[in-house]
N, C-alpha and C. Protein backbone atom coordinates (compact mmCIF):
# COMPACT_ATOMS: atom_id res chain seq x y z
N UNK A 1 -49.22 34.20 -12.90
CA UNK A 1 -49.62 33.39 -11.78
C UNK A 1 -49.06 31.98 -11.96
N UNK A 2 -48.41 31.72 -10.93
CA UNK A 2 -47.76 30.38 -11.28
C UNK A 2 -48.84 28.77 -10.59
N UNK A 3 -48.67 27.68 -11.15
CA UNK A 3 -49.59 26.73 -10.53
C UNK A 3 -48.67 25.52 -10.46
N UNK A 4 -48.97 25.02 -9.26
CA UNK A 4 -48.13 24.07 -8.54
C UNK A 4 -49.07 22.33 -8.58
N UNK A 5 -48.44 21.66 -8.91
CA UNK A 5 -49.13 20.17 -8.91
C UNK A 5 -47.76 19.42 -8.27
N UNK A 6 -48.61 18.46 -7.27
CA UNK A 6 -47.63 17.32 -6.96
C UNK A 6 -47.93 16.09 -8.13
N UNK A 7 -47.07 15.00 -8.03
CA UNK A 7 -46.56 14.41 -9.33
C UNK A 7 -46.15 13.04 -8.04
N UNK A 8 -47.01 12.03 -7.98
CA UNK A 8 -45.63 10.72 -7.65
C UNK A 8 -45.21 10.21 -8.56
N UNK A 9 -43.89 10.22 -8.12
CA UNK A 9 -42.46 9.61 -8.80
C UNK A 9 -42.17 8.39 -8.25
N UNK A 10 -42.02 7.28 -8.65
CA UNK A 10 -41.41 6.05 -7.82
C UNK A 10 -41.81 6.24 -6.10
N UNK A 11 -43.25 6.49 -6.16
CA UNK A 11 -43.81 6.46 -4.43
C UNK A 11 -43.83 7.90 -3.54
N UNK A 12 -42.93 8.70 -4.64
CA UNK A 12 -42.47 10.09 -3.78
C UNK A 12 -43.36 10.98 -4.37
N UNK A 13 -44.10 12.16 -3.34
CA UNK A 13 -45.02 12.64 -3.93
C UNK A 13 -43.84 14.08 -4.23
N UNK A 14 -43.96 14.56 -5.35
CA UNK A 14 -42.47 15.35 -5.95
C UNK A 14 -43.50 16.75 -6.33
N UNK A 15 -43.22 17.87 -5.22
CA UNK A 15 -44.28 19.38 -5.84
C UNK A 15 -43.50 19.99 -7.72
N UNK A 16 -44.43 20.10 -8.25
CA UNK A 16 -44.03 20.71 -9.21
C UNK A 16 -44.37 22.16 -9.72
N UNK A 17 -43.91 23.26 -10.57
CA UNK A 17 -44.03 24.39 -10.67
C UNK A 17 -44.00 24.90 -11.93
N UNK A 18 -44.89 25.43 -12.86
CA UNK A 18 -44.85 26.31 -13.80
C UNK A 18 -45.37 27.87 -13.46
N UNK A 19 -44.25 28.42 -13.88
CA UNK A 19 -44.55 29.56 -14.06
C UNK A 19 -43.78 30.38 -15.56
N UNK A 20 -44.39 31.59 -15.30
CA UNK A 20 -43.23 32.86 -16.31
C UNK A 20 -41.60 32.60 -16.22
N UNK A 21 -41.67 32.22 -14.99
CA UNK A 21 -40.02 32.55 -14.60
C UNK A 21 -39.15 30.59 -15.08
N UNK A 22 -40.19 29.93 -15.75
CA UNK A 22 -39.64 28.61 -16.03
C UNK A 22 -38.67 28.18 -17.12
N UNK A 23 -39.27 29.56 -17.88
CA UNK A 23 -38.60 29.21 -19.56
C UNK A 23 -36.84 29.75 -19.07
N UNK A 24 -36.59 31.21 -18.68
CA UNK A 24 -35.67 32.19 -18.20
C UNK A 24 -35.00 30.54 -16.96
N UNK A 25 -35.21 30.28 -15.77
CA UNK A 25 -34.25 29.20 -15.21
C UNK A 25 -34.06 28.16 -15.86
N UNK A 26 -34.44 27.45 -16.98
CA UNK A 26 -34.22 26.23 -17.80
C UNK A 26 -32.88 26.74 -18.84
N UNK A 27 -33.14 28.20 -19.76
CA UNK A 27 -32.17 29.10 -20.28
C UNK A 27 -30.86 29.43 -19.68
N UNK A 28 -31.14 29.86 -18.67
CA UNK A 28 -29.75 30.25 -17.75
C UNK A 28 -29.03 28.77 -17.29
N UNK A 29 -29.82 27.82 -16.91
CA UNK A 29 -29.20 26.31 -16.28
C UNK A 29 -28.76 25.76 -17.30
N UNK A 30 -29.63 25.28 -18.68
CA UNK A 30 -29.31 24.50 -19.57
C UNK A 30 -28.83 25.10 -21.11
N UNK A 31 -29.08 26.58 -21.05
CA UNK A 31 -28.63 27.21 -22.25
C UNK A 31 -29.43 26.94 -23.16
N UNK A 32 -30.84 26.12 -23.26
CA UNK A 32 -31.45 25.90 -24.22
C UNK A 32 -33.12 26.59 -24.03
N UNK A 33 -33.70 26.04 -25.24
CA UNK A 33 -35.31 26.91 -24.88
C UNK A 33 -36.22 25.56 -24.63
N UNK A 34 -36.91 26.16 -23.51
CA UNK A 34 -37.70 25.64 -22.75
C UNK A 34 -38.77 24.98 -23.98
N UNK A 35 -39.33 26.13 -24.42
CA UNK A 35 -40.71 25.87 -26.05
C UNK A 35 -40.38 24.79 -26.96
N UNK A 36 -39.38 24.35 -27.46
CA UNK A 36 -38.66 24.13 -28.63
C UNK A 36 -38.51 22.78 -28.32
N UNK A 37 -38.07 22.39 -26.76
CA UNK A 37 -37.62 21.14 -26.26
C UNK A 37 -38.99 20.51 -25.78
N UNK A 38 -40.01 21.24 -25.25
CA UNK A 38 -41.33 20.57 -24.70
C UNK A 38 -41.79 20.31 -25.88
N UNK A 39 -41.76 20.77 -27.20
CA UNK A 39 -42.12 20.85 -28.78
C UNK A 39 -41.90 19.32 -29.10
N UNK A 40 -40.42 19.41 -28.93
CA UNK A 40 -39.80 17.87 -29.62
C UNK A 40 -40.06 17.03 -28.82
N UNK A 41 -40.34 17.13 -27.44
CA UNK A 41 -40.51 16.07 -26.69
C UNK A 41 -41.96 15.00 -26.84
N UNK A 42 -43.01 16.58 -27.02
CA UNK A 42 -44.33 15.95 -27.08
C UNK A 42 -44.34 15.18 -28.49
N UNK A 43 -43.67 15.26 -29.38
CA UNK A 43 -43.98 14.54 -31.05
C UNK A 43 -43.09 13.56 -30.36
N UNK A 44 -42.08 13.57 -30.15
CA UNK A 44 -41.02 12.06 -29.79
C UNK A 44 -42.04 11.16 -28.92
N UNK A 45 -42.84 11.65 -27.97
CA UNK A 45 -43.63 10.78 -27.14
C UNK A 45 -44.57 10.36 -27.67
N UNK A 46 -45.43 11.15 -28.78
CA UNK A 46 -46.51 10.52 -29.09
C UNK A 46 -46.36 9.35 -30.84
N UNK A 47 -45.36 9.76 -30.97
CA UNK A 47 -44.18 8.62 -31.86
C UNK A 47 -44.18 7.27 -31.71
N UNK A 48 -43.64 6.84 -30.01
CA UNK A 48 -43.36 5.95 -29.47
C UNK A 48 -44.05 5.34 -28.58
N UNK A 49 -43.96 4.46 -27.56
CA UNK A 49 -44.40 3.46 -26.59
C UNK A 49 -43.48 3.51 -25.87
N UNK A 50 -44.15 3.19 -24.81
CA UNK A 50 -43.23 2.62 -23.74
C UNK A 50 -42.45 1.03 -23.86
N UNK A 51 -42.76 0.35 -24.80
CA UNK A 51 -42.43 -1.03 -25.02
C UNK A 51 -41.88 -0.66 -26.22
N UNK A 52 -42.39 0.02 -27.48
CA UNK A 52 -41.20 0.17 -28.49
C UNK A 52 -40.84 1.50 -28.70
N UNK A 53 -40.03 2.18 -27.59
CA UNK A 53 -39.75 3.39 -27.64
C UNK A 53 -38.75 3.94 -28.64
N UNK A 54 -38.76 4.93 -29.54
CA UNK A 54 -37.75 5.79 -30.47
C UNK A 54 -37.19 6.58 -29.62
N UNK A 55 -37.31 6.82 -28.18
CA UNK A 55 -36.64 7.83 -27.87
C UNK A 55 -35.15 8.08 -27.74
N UNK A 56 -34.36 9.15 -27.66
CA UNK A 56 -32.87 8.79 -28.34
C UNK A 56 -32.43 9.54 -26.18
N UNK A 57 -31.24 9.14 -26.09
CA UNK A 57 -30.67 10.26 -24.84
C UNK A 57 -30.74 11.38 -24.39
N UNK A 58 -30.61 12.11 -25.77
CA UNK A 58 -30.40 13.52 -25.72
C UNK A 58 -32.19 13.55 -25.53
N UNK A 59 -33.64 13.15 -25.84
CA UNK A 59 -34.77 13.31 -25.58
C UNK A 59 -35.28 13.23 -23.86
N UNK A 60 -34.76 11.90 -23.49
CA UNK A 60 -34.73 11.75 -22.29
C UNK A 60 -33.78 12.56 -21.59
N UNK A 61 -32.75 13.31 -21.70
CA UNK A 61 -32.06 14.30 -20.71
C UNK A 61 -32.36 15.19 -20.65
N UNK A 62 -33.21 15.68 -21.50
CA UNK A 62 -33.94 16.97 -21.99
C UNK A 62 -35.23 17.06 -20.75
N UNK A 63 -36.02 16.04 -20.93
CA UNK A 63 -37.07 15.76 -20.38
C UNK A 63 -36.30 15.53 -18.90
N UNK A 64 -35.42 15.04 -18.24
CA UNK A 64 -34.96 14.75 -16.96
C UNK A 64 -34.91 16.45 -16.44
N UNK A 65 -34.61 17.41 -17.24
CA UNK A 65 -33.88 18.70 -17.32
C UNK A 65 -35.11 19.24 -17.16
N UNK A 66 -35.85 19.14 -17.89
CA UNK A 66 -37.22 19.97 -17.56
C UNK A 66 -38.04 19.68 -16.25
N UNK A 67 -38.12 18.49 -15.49
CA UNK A 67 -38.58 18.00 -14.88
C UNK A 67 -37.79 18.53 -13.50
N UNK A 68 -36.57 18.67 -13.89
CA UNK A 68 -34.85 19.10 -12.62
C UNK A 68 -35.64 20.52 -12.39
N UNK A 69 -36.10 21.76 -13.32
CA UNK A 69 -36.14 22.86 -13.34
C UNK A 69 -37.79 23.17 -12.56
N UNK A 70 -38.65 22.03 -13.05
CA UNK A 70 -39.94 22.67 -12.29
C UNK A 70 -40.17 21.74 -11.10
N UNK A 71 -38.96 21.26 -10.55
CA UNK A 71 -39.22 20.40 -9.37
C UNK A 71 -38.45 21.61 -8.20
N UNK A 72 -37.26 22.36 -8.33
CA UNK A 72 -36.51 22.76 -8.04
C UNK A 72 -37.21 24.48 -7.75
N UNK A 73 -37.95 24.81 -8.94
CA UNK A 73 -39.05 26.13 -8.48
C UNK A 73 -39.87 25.95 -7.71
N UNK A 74 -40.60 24.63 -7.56
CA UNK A 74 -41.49 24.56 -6.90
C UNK A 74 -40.93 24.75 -4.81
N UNK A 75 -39.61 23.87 -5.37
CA UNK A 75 -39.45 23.46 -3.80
C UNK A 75 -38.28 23.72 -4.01
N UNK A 76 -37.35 25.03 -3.72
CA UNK A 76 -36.04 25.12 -3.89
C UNK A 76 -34.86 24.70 -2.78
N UNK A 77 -35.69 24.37 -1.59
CA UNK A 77 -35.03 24.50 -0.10
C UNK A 77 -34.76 22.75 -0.32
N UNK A 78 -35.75 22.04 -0.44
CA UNK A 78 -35.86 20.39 -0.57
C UNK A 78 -34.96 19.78 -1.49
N UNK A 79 -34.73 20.57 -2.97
CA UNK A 79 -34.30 20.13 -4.10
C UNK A 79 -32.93 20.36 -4.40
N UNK A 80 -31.96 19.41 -4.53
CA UNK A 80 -30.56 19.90 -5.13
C UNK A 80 -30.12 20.73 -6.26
N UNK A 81 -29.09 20.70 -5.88
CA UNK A 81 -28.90 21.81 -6.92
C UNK A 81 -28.59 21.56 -8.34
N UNK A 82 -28.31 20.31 -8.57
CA UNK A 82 -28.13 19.74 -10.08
C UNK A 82 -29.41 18.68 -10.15
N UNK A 83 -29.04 17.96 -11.36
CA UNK A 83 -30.41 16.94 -12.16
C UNK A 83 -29.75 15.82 -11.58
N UNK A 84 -28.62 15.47 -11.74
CA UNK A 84 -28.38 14.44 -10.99
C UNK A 84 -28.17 13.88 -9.53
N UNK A 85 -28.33 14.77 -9.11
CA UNK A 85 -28.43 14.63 -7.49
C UNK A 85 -29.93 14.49 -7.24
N UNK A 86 -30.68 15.17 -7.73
CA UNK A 86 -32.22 14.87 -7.95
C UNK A 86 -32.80 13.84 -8.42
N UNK A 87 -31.91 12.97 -9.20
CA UNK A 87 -32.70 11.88 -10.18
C UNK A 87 -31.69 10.88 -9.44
N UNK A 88 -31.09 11.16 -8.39
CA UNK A 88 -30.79 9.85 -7.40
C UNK A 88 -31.39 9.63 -6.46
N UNK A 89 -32.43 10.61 -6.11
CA UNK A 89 -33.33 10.17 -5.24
C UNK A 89 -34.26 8.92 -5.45
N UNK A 90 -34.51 8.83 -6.80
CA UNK A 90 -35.47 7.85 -7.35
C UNK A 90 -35.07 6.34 -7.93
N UNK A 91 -35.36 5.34 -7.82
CA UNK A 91 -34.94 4.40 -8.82
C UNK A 91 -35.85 4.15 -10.15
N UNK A 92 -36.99 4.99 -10.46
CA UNK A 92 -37.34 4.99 -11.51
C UNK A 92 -37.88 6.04 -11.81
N UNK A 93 -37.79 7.37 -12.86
CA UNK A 93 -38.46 8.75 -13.28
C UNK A 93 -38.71 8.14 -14.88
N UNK A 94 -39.81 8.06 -15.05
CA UNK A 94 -40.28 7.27 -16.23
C UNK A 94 -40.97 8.63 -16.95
N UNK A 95 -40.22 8.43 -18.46
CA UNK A 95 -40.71 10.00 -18.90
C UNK A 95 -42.33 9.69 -19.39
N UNK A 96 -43.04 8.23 -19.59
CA UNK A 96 -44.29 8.00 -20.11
C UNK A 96 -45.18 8.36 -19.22
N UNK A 97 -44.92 8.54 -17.75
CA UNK A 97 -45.70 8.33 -16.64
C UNK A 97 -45.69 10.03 -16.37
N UNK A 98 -44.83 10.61 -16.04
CA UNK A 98 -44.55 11.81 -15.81
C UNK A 98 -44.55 13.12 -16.44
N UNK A 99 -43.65 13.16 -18.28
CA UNK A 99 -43.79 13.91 -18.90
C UNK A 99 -45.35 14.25 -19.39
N UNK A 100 -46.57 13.52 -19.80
CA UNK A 100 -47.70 14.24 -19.71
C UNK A 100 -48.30 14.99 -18.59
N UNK A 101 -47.76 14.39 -17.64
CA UNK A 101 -48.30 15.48 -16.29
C UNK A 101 -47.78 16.74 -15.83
N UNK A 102 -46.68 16.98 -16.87
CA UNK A 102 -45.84 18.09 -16.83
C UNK A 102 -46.55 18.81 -18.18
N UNK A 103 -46.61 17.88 -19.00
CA UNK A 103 -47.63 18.90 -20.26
C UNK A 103 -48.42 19.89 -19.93
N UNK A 104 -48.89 18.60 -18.87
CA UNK A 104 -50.20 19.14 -18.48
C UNK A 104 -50.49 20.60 -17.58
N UNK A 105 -49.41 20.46 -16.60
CA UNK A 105 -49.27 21.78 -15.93
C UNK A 105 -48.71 22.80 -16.41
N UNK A 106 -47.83 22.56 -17.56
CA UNK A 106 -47.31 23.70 -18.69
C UNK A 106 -48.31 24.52 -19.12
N UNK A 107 -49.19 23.46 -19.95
CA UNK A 107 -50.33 24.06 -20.40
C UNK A 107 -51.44 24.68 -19.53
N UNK A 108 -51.75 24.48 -18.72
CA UNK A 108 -52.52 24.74 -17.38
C UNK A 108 -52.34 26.54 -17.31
N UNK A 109 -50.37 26.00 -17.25
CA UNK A 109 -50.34 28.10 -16.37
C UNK A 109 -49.90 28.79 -17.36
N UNK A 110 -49.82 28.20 -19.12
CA UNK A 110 -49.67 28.82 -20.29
C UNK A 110 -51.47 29.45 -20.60
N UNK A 111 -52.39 28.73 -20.28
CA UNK A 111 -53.93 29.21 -20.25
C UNK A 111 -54.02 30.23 -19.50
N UNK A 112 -53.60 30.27 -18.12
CA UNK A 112 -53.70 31.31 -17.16
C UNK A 112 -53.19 32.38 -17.69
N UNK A 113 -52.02 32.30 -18.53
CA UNK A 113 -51.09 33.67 -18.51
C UNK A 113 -52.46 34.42 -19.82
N UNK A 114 -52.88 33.57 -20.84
CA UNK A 114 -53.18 33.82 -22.44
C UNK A 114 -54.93 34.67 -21.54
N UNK A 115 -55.24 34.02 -20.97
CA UNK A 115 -57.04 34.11 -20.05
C UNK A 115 -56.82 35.63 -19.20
N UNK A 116 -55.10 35.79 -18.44
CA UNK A 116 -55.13 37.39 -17.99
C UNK A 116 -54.97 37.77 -18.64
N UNK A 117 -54.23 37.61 -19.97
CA UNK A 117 -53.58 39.32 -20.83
C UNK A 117 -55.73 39.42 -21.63
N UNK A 118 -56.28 38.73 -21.59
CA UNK A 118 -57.20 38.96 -22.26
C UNK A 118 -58.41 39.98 -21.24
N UNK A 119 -58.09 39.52 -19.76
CA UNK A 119 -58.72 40.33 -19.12
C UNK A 119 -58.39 41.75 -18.90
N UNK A 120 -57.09 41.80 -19.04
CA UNK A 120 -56.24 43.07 -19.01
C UNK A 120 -57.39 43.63 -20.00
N UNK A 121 -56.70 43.43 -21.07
CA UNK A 121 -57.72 43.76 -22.42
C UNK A 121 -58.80 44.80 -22.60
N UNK A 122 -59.72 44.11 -21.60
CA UNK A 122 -60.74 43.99 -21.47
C UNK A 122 -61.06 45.53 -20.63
N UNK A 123 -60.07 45.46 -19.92
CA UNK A 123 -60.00 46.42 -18.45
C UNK A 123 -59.70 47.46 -18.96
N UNK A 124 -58.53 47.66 -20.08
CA UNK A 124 -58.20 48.89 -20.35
C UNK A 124 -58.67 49.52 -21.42
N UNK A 125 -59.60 48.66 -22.27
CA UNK A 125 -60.19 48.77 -23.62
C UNK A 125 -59.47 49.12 -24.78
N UNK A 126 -58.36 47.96 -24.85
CA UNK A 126 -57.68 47.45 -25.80
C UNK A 126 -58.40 46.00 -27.10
């Protein structure tokens, strides 16, 4: 079951999307894993500040990339087809403001998925 949150971005209210099918379009677009990069992102963020930030490029493109992939599921008709045509809509996508609210819905429809296989479970008397 996938769950959708809007997110304002620099004034724009921007739909967002986690689902099953998030890790598989981030893989195929960016060649990398979805787990591994939300992994490093959340320790790099909670590392730093917004005033004395460690974060390096490759953290922030990562995070632009993740943000490109569940903006683009949510609303595929609205959203371009690359990260940068998307992140010119805005004059500011601030990963302090935004990337926890993406945690947050990660984790949200990562509960949903862990809460059905348990009902399954339950159903088939496993």
């Amino acid at each position: 079951m996938a769950i959708k949150k809007n997110i304002i971005v620099d004034g724009i209210e921007v739909p967002f999307k986690a689902s099953a099918a998030v890790p598989r379009l981030y893989r195929l677009k960016f060649g990398r894993d979805i787990y591994r990069d939300f992994a490093a992102l959340q320790k790099n963020i909670k590392e730093g500040d917004e005033e004395n930030s460690t974060l390096d490029i490759e953290s922030l493109e990562v995070f632009e990339n993740i943000a490109f992939v569940m903006a683009k599921h949510a609303d595929p008709d609205n959203v371009p087809d690359n990260p940068d045509d998307f992140l010119e809509q805005f004059n500011t996508f601030s990963i302090y403001e935004i990337l926890p609210q993406l945690i947050e819905l990660w984790g949200l429809n990562t509960a949903t998925q862990v809460e059905s296989k348990k009902n399954i479970a339950k159903l088939t008397d496993r």
